[in-house]
C-alpha atoms as a PDB file:
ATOM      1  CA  UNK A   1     -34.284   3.099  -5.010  1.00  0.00           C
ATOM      2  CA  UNK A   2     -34.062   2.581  -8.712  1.00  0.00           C
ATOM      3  CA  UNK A   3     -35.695  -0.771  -9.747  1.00  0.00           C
ATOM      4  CA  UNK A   4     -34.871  -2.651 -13.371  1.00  0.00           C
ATOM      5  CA  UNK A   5     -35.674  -6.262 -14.670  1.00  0.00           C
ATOM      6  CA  UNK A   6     -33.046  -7.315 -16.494  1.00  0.00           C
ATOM      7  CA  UNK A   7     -32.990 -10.932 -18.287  1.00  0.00           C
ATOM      8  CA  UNK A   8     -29.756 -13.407 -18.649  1.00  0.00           C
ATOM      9  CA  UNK A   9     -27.096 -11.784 -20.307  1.00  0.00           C
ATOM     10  CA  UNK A  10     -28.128  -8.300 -20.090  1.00  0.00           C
ATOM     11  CA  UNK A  11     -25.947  -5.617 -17.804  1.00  0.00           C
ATOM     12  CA  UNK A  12     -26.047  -2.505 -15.531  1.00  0.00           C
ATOM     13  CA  UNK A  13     -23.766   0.106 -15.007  1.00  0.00           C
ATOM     14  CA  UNK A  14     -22.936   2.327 -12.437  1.00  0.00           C
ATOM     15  CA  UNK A  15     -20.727   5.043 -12.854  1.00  0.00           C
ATOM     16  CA  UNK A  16     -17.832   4.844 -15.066  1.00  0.00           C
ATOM     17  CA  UNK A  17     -16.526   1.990 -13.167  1.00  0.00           C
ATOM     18  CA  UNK A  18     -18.539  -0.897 -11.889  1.00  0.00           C
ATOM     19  CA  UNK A  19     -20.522  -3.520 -14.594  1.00  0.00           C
ATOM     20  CA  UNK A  20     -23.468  -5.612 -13.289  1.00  0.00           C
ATOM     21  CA  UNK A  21     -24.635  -8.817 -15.527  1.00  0.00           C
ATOM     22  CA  UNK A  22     -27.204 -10.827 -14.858  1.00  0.00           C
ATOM     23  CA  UNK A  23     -25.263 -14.127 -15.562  1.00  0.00           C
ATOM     24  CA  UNK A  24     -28.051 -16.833 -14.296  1.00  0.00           C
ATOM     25  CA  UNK A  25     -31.847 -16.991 -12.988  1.00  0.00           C
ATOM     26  CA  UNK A  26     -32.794 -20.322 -11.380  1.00  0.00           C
ATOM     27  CA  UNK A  27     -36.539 -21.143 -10.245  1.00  0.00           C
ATOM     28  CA  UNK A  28     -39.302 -18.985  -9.906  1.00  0.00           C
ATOM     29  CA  UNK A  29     -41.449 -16.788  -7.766  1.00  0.00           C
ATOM     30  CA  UNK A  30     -40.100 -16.308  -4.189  1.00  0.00           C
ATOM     31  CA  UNK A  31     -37.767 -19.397  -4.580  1.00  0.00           C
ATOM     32  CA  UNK A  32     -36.119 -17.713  -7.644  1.00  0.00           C
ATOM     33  CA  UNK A  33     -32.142 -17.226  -7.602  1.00  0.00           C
ATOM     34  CA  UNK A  34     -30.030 -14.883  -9.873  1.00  0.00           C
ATOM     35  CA  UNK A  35     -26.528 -14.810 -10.312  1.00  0.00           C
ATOM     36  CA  UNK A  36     -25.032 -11.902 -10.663  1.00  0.00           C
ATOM     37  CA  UNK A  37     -21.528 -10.998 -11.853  1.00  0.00           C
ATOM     38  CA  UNK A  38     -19.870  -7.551 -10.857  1.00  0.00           C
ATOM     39  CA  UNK A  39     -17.004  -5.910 -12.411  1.00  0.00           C
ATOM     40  CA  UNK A  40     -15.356  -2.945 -10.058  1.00  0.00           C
ATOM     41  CA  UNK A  41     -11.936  -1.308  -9.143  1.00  0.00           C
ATOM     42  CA  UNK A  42      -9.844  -2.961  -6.811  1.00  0.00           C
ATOM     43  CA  UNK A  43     -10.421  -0.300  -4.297  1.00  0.00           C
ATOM     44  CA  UNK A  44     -14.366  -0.744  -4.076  1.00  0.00           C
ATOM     45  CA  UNK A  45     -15.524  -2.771  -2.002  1.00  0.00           C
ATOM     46  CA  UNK A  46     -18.439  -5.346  -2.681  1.00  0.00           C
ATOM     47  CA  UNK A  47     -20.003  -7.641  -0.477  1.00  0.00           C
ATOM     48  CA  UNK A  48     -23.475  -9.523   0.552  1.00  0.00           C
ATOM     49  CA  UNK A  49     -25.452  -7.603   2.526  1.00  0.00           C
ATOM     50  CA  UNK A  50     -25.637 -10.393   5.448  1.00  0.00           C
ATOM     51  CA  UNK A  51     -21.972  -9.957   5.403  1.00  0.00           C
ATOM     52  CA  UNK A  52     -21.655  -6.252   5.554  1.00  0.00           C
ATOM     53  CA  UNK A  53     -24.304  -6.267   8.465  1.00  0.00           C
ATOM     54  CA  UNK A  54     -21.962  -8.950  10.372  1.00  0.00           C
ATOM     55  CA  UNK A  55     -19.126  -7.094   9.814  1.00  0.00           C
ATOM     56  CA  UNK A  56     -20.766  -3.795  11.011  1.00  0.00           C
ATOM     57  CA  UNK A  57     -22.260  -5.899  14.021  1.00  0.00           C
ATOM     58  CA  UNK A  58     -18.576  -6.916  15.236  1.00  0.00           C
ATOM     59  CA  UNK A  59     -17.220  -3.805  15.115  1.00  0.00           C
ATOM     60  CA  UNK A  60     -19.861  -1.915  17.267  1.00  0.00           C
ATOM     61  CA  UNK A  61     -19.162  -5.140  19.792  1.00  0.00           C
ATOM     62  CA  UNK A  62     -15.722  -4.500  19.767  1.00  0.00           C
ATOM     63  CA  UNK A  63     -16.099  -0.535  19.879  1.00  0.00           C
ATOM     64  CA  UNK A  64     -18.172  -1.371  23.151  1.00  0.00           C
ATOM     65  CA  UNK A  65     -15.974  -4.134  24.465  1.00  0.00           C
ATOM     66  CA  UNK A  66     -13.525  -3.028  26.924  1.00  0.00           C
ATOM     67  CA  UNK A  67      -9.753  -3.584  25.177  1.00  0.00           C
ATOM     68  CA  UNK A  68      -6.714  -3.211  25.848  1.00  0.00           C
ATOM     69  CA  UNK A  69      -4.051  -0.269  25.890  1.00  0.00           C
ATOM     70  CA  UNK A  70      -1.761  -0.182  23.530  1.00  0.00           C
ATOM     71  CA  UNK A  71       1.653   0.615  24.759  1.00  0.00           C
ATOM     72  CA  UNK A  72       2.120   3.984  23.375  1.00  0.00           C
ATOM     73  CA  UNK A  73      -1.061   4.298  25.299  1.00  0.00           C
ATOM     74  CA  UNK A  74       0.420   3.737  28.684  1.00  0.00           C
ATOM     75  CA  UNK A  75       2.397   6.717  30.476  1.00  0.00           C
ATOM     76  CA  UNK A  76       6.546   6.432  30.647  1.00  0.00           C
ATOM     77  CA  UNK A  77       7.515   4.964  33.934  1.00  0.00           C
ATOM     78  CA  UNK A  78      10.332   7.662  33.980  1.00  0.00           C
ATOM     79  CA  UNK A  79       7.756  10.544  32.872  1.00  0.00           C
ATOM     80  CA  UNK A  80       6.676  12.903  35.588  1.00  0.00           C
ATOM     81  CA  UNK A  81       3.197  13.521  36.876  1.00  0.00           C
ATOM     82  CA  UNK A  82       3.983  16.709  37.095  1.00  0.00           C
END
């Protein structure tokens, strides 16, 4: 993991594509919280980490869930069993 202070105002990049700024910091020590703004393509997807790991939780419990068939799933009722 690469780790860099940054102050107000000041940005990262990554790749060609995606800008990090440091837009606010609020408080400090272990109550501190900073703002960040991100700039990225359409097509990459950003999110909070507590929201990634819910996502990622509801799809393993609907990947173990039992579900339905979807029609195309289901034989022909004039198909042989041949």
């Amino acid at each position: 993991m690469l780790v860099l202070s940054r102050r107000r105002g000041e940005k990262i990049r990554i790749g060609e594509d995606i800008l990090v700024e440091i837009l606010d910091v609020r408080g400090t020590g272990a109550d501190a919280q900073v703002r960040v703004g991100i700039e990225a393509p359409r097509l990459v997807r950003v999110l909070r980490e507590e929201l990634y790991r819910q996502i990622q939780a509801d799809i393993q419990l609907a990947s173990e869930a039992p579900g339905e068939r979807f029609e195309s799933d289901r034989p022909h009722p004039e198909a042989g069993h041949g």
